[in-house]
Protein backbone atom coordinates (compact mmCIF):
# COMPACT_ATOMS: atom_id res chain seq x y z
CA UNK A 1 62.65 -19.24 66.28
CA UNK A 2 64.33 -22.58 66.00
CA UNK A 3 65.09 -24.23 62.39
CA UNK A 4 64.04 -27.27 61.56
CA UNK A 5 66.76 -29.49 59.98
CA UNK A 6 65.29 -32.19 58.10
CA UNK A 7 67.64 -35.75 56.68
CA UNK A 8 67.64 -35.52 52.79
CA UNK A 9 66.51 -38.61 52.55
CA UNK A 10 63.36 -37.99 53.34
CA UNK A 11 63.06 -34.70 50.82
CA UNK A 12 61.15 -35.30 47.77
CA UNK A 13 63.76 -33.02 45.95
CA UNK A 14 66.61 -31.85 47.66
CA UNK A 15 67.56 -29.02 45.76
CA UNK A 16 63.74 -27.31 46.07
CA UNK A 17 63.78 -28.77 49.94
CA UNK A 18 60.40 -30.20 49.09
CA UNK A 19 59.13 -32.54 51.74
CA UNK A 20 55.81 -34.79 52.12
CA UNK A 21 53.67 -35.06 55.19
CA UNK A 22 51.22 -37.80 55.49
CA UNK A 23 48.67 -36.13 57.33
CA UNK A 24 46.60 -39.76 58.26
CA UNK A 25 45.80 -39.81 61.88
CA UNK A 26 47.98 -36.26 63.12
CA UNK A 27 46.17 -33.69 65.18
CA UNK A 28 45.60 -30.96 62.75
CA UNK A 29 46.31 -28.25 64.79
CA UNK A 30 50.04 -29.53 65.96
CA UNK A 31 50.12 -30.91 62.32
CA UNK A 32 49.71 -27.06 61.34
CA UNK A 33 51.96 -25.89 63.68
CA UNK A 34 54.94 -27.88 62.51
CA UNK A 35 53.96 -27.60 59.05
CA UNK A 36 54.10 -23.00 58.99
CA UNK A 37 57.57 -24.01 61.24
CA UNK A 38 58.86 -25.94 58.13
CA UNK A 39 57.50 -23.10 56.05
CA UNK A 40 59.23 -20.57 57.33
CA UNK A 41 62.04 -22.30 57.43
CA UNK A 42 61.99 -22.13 53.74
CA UNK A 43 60.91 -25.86 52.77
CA UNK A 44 58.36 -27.00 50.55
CA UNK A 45 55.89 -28.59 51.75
CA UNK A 46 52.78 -31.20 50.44
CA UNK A 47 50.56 -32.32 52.43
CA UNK A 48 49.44 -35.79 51.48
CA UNK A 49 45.56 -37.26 53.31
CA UNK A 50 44.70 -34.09 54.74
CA UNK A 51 40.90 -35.88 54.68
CA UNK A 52 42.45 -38.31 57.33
CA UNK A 53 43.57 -35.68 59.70
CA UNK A 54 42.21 -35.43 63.23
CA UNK A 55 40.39 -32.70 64.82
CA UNK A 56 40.51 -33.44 68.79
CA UNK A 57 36.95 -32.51 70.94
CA UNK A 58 33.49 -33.82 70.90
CA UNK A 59 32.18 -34.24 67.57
CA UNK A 60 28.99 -32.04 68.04
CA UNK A 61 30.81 -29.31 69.12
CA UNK A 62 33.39 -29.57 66.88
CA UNK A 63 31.06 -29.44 64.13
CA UNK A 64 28.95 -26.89 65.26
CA UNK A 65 31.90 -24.38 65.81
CA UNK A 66 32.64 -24.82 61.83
CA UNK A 67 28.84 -24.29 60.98
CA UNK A 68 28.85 -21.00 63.13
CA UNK A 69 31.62 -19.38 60.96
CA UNK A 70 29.52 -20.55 58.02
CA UNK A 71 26.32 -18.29 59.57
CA UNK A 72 28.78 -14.66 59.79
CA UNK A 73 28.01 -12.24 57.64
CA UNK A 74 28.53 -8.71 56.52
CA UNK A 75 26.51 -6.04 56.68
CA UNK A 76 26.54 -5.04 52.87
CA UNK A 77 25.36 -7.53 50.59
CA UNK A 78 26.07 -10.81 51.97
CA UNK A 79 25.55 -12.80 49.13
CA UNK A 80 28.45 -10.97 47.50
CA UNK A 81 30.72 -10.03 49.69
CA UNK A 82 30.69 -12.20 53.17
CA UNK A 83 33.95 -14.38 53.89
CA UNK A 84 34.40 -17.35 51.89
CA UNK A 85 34.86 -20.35 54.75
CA UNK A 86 36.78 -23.00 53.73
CA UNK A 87 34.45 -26.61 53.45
CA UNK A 88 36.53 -28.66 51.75
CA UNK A 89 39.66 -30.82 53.58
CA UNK A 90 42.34 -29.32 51.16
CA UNK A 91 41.07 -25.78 52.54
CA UNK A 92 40.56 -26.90 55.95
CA UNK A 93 43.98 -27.94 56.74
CA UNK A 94 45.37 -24.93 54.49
CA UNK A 95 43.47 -22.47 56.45
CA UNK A 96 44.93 -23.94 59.78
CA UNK A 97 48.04 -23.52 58.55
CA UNK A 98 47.14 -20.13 57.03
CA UNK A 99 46.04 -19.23 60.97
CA UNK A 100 49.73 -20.30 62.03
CA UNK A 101 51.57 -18.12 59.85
CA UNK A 102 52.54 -14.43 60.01
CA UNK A 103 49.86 -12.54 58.00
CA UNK A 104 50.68 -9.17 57.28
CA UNK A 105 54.88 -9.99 56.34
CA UNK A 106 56.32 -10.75 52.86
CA UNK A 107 57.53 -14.35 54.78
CA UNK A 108 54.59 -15.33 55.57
CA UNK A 109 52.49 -14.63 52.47
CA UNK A 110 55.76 -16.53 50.35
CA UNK A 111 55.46 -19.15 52.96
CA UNK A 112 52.12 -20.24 52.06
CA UNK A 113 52.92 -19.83 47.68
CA UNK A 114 55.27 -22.97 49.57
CA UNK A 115 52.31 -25.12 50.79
CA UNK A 116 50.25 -27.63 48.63
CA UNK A 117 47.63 -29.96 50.22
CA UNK A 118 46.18 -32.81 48.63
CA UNK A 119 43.26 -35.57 49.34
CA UNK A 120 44.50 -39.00 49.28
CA UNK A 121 47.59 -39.32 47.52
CA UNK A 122 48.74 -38.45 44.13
CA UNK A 123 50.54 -40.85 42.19
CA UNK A 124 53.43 -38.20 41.20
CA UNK A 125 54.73 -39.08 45.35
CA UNK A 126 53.10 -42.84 45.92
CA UNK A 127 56.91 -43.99 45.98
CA UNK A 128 58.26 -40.92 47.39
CA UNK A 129 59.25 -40.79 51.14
CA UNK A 130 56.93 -39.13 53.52
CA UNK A 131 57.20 -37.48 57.25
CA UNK A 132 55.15 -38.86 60.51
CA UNK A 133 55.36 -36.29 62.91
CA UNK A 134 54.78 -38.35 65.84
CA UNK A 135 54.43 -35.69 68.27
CA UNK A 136 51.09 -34.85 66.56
CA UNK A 137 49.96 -38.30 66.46
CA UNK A 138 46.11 -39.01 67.20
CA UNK A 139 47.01 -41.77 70.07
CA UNK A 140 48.09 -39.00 72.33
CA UNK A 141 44.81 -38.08 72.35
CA UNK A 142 42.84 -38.97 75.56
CA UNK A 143 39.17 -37.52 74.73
CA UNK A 144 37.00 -37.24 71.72
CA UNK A 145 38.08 -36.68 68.37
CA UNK A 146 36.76 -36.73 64.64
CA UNK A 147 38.57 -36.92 61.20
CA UNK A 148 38.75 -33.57 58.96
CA UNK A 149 36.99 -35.78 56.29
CA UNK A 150 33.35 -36.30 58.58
CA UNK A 151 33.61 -32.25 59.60
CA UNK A 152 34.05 -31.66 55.36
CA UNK A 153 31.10 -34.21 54.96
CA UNK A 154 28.55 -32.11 57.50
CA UNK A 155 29.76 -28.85 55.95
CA UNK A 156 28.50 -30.04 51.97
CA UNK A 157 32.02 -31.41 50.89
CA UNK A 158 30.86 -34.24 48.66
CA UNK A 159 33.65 -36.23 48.65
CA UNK A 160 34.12 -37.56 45.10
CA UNK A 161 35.95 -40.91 44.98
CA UNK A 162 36.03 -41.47 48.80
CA UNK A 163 34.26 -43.59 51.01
């Protein structure tokens, strides 16, 4: 696997190697992808607007195939003990990145301690520098797409303070 080198200029704190991504129109799963990369790597990184991320394919289907993991459940008591699926933004963009990390190793379970996402932006890093990953950019996109915010919305995410 190749390293990521990142300017320190753009690091929050370069001692901790803490860097921000704004998340605000980047395809969440090549979003993900780069983010575990950086993880691994050994950075820190916060995720800034992960409600303004972009989930590429038709919004119906899209939708549906996050209600359908919210129907599985186990065969013991299911009101106790089925999987907890994620229905806020915060945990939707955590567990992609979650999905793009090595489970079962002591790297990737400290990689993750190294992630922090956030809706909208805090005001501890409204001055501080932030990282566009333009590969992952939404305008690449050629079909259908809908934010992680509107897929939150139809799962029961309220959405306190946003419009």
């Amino acid at each position: 696997m190749t390293k990521i080198a990142i300017p320190e200029e753009v690091m929050v704190n370069p001692r901790d190697r803490a860097v921000i991504i704004d998340a605000e129109g980047l395809i969440l799963g090549r979003m993900a992808s780069y983010i575990a990369k950086l993880l691994l790597s050994g950075y820190k990184v916060i995720v800034v607007n992960a409600e303004k991320a972009i989930i590429s394919g038709e919004r119906k289907r899209v939708i549906n195939g996050y209600k359908l993991l919210l129907r599985v459940k186990t065969h013991r008591n299911p009101y106790k003990q089925s999987r907890k699926r994620p229905r806020t933004p915060e945990r939707i963009v955590k567990e992609a990145v979650r999905g793009m990390l090595p489970r079962d190793s002591w790297k990737g379970k400290q990689a993750l301690t190294r992630l922090r996402v956030y809706v909208s932006i805090p005001k501890e890093f409204e001055n501080k520098p932030r990282i566009k990953i333009e590969d992952a950019h939404y305008t690449k996109l050629k079909g259908e797409y809908i934010s992680v915010a509107e897929v939150a919305r139809e799962l029961g995410w309220r959405g306190v303070g946003l419009s």
